[in-house]
N, C-alpha and C. Protein backbone atom coordinates (compact mmCIF):
# COMPACT_ATOMS: atom_id res chain seq x y z
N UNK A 1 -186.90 260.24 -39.01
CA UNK A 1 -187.49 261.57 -39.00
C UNK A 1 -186.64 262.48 -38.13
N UNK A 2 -186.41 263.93 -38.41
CA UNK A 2 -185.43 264.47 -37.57
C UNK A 2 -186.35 265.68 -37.21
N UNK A 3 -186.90 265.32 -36.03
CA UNK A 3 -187.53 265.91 -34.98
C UNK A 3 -187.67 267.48 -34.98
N UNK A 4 -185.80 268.16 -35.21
CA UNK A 4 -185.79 269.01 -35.12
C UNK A 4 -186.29 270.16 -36.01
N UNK A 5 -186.48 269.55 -37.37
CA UNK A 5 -187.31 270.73 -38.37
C UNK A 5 -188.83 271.07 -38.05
N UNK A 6 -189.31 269.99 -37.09
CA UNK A 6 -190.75 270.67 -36.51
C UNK A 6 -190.59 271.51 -35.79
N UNK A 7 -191.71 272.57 -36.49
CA UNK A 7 -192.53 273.78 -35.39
C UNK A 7 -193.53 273.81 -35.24
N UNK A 8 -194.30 274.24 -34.18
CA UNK A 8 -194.94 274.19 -33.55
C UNK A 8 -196.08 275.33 -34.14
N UNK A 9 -197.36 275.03 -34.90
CA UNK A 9 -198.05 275.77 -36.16
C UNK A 9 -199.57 276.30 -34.97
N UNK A 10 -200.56 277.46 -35.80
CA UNK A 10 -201.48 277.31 -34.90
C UNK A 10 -202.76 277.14 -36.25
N UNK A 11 -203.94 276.33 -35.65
CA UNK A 11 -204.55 275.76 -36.81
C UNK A 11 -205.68 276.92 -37.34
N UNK A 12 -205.09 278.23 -37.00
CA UNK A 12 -205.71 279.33 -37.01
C UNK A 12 -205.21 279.77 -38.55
N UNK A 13 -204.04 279.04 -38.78
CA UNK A 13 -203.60 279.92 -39.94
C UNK A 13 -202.72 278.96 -40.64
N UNK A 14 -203.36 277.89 -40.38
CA UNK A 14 -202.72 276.51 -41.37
C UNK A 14 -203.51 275.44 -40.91
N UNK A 15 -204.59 275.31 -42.14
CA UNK A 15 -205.29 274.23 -41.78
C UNK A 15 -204.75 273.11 -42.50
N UNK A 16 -205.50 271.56 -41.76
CA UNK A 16 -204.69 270.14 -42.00
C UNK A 16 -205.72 269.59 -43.10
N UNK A 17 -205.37 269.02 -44.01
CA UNK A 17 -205.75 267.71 -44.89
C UNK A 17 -205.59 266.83 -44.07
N UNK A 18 -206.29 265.65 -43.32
CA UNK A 18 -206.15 264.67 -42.76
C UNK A 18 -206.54 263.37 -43.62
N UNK A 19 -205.76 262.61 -44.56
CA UNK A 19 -206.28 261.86 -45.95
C UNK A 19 -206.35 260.61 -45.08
N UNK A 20 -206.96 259.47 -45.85
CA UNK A 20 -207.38 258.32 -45.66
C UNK A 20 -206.08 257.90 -45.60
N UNK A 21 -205.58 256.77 -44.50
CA UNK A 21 -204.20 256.25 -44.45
C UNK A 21 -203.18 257.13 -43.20
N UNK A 22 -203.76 258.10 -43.08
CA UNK A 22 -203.15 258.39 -41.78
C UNK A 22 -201.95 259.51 -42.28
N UNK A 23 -201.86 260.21 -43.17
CA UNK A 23 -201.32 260.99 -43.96
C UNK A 23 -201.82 262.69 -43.57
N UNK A 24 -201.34 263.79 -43.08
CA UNK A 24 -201.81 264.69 -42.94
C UNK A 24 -200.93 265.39 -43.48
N UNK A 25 -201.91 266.81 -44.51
CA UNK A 25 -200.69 267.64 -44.80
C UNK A 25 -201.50 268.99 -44.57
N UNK A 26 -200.35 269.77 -44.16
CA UNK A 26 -200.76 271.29 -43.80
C UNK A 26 -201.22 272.26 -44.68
N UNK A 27 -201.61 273.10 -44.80
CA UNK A 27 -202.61 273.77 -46.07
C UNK A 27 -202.41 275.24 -45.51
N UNK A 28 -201.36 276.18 -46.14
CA UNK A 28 -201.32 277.34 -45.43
C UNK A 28 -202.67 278.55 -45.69
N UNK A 29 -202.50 279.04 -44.81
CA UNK A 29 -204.50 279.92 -44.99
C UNK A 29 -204.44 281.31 -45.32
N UNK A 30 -205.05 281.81 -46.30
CA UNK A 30 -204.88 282.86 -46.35
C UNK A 30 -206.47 283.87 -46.48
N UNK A 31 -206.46 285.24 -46.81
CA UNK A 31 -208.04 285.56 -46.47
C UNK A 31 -208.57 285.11 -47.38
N UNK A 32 -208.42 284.80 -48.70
CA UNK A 32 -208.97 284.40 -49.71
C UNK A 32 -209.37 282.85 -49.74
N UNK A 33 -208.57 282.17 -49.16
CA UNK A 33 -208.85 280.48 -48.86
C UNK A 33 -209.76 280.14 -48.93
N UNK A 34 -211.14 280.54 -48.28
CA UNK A 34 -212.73 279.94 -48.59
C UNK A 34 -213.13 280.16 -50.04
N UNK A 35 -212.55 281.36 -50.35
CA UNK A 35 -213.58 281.85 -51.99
C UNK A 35 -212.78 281.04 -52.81
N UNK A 36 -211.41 280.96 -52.64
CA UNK A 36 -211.01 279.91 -53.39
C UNK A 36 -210.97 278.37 -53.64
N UNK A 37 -211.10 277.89 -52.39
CA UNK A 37 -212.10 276.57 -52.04
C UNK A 37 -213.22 276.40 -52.56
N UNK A 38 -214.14 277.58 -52.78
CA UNK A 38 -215.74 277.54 -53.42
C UNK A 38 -215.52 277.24 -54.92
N UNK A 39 -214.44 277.86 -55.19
CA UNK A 39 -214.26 278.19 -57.04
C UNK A 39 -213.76 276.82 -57.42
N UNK A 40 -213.57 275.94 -56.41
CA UNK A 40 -212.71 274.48 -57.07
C UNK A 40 -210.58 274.55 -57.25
N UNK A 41 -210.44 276.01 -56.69
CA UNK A 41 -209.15 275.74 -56.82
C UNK A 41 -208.27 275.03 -55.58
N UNK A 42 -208.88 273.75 -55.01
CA UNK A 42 -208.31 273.01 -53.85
C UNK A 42 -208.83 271.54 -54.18
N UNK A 43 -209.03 270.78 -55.70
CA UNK A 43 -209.63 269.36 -55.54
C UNK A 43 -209.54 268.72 -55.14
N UNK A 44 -208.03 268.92 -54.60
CA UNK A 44 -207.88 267.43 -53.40
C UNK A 44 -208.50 268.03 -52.22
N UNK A 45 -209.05 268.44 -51.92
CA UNK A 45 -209.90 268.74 -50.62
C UNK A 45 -211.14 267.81 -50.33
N UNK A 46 -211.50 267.22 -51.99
CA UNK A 46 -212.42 267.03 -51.82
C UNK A 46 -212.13 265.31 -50.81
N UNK A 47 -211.22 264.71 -51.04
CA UNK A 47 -210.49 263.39 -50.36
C UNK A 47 -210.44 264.02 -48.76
N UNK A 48 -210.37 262.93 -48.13
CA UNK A 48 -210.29 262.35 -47.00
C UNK A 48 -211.22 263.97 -45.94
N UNK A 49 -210.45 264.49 -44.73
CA UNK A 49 -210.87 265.79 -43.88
C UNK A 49 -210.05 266.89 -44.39
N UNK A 50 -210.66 267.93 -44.00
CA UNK A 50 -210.08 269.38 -43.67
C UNK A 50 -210.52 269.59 -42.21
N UNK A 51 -209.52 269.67 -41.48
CA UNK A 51 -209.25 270.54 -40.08
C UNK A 51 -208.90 271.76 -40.29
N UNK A 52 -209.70 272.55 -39.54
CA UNK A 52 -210.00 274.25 -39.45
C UNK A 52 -210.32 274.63 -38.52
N UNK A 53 -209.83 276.30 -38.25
CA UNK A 53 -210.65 276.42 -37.15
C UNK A 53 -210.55 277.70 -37.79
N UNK A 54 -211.63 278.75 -36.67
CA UNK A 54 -212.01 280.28 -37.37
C UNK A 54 -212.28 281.05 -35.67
N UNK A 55 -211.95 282.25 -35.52
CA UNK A 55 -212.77 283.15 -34.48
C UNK A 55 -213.95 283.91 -35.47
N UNK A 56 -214.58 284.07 -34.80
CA UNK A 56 -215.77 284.80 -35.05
C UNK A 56 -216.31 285.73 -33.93
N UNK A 57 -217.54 286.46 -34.25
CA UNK A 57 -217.95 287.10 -33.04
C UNK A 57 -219.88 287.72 -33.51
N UNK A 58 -220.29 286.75 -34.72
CA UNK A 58 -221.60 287.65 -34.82
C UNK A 58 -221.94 285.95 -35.48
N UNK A 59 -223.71 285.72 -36.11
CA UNK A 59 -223.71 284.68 -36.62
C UNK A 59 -223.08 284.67 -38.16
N UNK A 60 -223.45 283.20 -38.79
CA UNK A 60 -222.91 282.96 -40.05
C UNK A 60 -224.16 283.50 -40.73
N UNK A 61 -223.48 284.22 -41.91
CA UNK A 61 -224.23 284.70 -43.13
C UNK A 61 -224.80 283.33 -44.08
N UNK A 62 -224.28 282.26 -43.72
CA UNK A 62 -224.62 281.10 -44.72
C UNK A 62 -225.37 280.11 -43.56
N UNK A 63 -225.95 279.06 -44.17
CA UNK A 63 -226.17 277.84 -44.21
C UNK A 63 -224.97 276.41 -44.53
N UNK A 64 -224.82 275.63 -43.98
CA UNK A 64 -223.96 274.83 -44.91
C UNK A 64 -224.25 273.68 -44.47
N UNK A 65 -224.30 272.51 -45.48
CA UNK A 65 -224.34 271.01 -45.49
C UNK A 65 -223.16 270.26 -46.13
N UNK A 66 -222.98 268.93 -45.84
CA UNK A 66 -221.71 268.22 -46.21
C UNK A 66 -222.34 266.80 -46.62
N UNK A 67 -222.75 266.42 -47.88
CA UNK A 67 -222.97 265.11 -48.00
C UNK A 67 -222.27 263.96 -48.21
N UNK A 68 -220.95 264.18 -47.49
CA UNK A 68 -219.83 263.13 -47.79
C UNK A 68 -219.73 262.72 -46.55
N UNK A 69 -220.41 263.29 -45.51
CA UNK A 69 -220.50 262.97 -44.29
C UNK A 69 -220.59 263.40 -42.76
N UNK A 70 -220.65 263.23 -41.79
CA UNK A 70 -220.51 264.07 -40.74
C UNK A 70 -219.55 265.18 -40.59
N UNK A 71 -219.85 266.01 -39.60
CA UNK A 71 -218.78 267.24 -39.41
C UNK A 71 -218.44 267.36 -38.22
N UNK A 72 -217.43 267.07 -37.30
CA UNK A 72 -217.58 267.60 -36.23
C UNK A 72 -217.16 269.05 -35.92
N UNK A 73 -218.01 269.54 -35.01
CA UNK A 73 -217.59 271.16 -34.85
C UNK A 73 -217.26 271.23 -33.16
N UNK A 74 -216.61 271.96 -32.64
CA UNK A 74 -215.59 271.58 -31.55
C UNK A 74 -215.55 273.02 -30.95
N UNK A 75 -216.17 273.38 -29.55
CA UNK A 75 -215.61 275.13 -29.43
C UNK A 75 -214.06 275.10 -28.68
N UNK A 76 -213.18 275.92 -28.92
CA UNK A 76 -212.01 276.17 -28.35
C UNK A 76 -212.30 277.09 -27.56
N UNK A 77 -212.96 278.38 -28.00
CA UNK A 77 -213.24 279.57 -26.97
C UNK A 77 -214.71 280.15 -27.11
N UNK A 78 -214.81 280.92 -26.76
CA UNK A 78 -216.44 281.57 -26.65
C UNK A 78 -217.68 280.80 -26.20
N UNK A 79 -218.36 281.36 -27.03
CA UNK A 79 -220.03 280.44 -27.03
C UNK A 79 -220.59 280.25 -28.01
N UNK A 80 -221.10 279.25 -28.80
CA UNK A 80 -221.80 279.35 -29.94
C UNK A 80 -223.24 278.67 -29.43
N UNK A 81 -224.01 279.26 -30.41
CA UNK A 81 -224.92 277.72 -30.79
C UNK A 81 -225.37 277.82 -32.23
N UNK A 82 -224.90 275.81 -32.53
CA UNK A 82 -224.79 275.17 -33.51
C UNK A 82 -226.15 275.21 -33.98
N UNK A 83 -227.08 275.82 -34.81
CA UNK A 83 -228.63 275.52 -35.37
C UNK A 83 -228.11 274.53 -36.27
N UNK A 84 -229.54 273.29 -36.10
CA UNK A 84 -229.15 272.48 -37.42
C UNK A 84 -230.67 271.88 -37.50
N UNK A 85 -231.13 271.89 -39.17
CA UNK A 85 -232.25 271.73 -39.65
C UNK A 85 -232.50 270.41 -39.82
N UNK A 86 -233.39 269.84 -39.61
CA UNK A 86 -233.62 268.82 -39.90
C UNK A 86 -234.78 268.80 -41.50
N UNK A 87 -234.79 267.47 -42.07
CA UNK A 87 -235.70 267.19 -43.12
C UNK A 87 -236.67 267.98 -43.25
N UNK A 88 -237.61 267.88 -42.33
CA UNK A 88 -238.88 268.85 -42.53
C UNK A 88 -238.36 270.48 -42.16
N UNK A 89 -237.13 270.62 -42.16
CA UNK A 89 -237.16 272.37 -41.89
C UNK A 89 -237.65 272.82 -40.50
N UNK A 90 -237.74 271.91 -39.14
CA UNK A 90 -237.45 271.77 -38.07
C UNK A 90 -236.16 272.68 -37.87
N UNK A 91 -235.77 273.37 -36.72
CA UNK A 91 -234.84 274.00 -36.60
C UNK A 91 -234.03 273.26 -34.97
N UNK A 92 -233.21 272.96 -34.69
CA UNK A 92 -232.78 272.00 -33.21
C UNK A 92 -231.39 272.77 -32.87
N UNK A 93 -231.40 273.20 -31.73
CA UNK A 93 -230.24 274.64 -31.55
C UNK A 93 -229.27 273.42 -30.32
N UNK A 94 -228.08 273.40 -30.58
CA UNK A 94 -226.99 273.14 -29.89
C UNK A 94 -226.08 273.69 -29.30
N UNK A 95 -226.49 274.44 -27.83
CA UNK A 95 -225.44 275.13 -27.03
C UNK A 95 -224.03 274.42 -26.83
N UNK A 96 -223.11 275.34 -27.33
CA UNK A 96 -221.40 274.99 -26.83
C UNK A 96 -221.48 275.83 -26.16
N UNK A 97 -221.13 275.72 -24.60
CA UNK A 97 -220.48 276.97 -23.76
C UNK A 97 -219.24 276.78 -23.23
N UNK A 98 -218.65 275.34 -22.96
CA UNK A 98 -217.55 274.71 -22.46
C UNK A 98 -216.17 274.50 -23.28
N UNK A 99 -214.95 275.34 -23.01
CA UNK A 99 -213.85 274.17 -24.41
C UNK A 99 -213.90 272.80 -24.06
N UNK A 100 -214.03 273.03 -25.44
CA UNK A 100 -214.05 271.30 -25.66
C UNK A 100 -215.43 270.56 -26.27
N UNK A 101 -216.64 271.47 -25.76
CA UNK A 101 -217.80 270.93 -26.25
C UNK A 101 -217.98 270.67 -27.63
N UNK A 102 -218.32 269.62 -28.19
CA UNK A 102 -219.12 269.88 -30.03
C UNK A 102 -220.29 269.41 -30.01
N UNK A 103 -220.85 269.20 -31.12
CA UNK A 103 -221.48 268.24 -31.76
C UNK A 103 -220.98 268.21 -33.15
N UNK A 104 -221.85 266.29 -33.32
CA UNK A 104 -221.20 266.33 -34.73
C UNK A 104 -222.45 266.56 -34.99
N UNK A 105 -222.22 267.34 -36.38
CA UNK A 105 -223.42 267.03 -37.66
C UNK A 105 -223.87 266.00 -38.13
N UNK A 106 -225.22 265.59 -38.34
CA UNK A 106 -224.92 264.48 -39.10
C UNK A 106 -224.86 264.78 -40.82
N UNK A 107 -224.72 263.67 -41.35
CA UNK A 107 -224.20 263.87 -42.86
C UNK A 107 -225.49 264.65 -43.45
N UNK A 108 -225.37 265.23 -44.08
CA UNK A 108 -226.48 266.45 -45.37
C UNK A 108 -227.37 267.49 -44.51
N UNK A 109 -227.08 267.28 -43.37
CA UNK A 109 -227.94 268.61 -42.58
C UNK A 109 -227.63 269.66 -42.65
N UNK A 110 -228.43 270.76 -42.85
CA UNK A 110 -227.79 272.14 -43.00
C UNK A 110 -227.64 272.38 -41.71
N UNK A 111 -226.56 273.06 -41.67
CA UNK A 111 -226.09 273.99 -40.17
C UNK A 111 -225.82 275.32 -40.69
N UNK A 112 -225.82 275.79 -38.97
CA UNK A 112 -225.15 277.33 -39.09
C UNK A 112 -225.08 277.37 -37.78
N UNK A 113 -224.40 278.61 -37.45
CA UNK A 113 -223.38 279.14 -36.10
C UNK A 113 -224.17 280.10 -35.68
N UNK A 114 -224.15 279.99 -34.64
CA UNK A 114 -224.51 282.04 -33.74
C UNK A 114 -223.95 282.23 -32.72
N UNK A 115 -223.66 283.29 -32.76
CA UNK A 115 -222.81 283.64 -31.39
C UNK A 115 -222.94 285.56 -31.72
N UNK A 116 -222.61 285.81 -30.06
CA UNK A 116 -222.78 287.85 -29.94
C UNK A 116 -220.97 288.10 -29.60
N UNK A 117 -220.38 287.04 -29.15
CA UNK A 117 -219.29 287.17 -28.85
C UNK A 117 -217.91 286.35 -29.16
N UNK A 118 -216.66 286.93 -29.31
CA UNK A 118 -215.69 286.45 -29.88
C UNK A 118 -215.21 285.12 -29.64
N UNK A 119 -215.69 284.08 -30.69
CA UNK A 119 -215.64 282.83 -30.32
C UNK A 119 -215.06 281.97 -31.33
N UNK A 120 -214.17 281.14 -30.81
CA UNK A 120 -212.82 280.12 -31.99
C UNK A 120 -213.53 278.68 -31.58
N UNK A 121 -213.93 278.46 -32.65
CA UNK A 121 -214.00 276.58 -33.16
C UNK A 121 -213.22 275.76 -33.73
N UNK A 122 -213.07 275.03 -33.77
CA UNK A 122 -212.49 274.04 -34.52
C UNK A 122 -213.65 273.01 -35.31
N UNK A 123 -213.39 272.88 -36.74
CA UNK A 123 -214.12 272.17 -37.20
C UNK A 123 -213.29 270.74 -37.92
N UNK A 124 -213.80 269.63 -38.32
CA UNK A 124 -212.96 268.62 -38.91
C UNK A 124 -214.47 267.81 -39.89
N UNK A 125 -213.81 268.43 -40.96
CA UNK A 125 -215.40 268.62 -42.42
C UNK A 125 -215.11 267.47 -43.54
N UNK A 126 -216.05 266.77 -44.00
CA UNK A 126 -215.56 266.44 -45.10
C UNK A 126 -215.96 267.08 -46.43
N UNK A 127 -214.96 267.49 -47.31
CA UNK A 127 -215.22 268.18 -47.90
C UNK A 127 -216.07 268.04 -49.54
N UNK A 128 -216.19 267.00 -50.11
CA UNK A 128 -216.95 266.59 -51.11
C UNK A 128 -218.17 267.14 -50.86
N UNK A 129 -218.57 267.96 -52.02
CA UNK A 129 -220.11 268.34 -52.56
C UNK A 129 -220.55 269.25 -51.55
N UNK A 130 -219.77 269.96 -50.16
CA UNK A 130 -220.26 271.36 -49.27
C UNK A 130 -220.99 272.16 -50.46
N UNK A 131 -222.21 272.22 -49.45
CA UNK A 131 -223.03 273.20 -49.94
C UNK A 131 -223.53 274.32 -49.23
N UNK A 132 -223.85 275.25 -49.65
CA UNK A 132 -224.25 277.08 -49.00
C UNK A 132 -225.27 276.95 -49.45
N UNK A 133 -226.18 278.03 -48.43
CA UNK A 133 -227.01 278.98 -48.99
C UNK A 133 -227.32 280.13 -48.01
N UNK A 134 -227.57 281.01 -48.13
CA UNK A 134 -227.92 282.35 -46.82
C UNK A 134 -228.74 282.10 -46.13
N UNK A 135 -228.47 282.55 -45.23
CA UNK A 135 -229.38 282.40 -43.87
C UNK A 135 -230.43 283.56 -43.99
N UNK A 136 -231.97 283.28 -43.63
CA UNK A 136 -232.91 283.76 -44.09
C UNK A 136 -233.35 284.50 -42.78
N UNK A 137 -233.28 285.73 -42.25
CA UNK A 137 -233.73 285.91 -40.94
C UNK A 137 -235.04 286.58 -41.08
């Protein structure tokens, strides 16, 4: 391997495929990347992780669940808290205030994000069968 063609990327704007086998490949990001992820134009996504991360600064307009398995969500900066529903529609709120803090999801729970201020996560999702729906306030 010749060392020297690596640079040094930020996962702000190139997220990783991390596949089964220890194989990672970079996925360059653009604004359209989620709607096109929704439409099916990324199938290998649906194999092994996607590593991502996003700033934000208000809550998520969606809901989302992952039935292929856990999610971990990871804060780099700000503050969030992680809401995540349980079966009966229970609601259980998870403060990140620390870098570094997460929780994982567990597999098929809906989550969502809130935060008032400008805040970068890192998430590592599996991507088979993600599902949306709006957040109902």
């Amino acid at each position: 391997m010749d060392v020297a063609v690596h640079v040094a990327k930020s996962i702000l704007d190139t997220y990783l495929r991390v596949q089964e086998g220890g194989v990672t490949e970079a996925i360059p990001v653009s604004d359209a990347f989620w709607e096109q992820l929704s439409s099916g134009a990324y199938p290998r996504l649906d194999e092994g992780r996607l590593m991502s991360a996003f700033t934000f600064s208000e809550p998520w307009p969606t809901w989302e669940r992952h039935p292929a398995g856990e999610e971990l969500v990871m804060l780099l900066a700000g503050e969030a808290t992680v809401v995540l529903e349980d079966a009966h529609g229970q609601t259980h709120a998870v403060s990140l205030s620390a870098p570094g803090a997460y929780v994982l999801v567990p597999k098929n729970v809906w989550h969502t994000a809130r935060t008032t201020v400008p805040t970068t996560m890192v998430f590592l999702t599996p991507g088979a069968g993600t599902e949306h729906r709006p957040v109902d306030d």
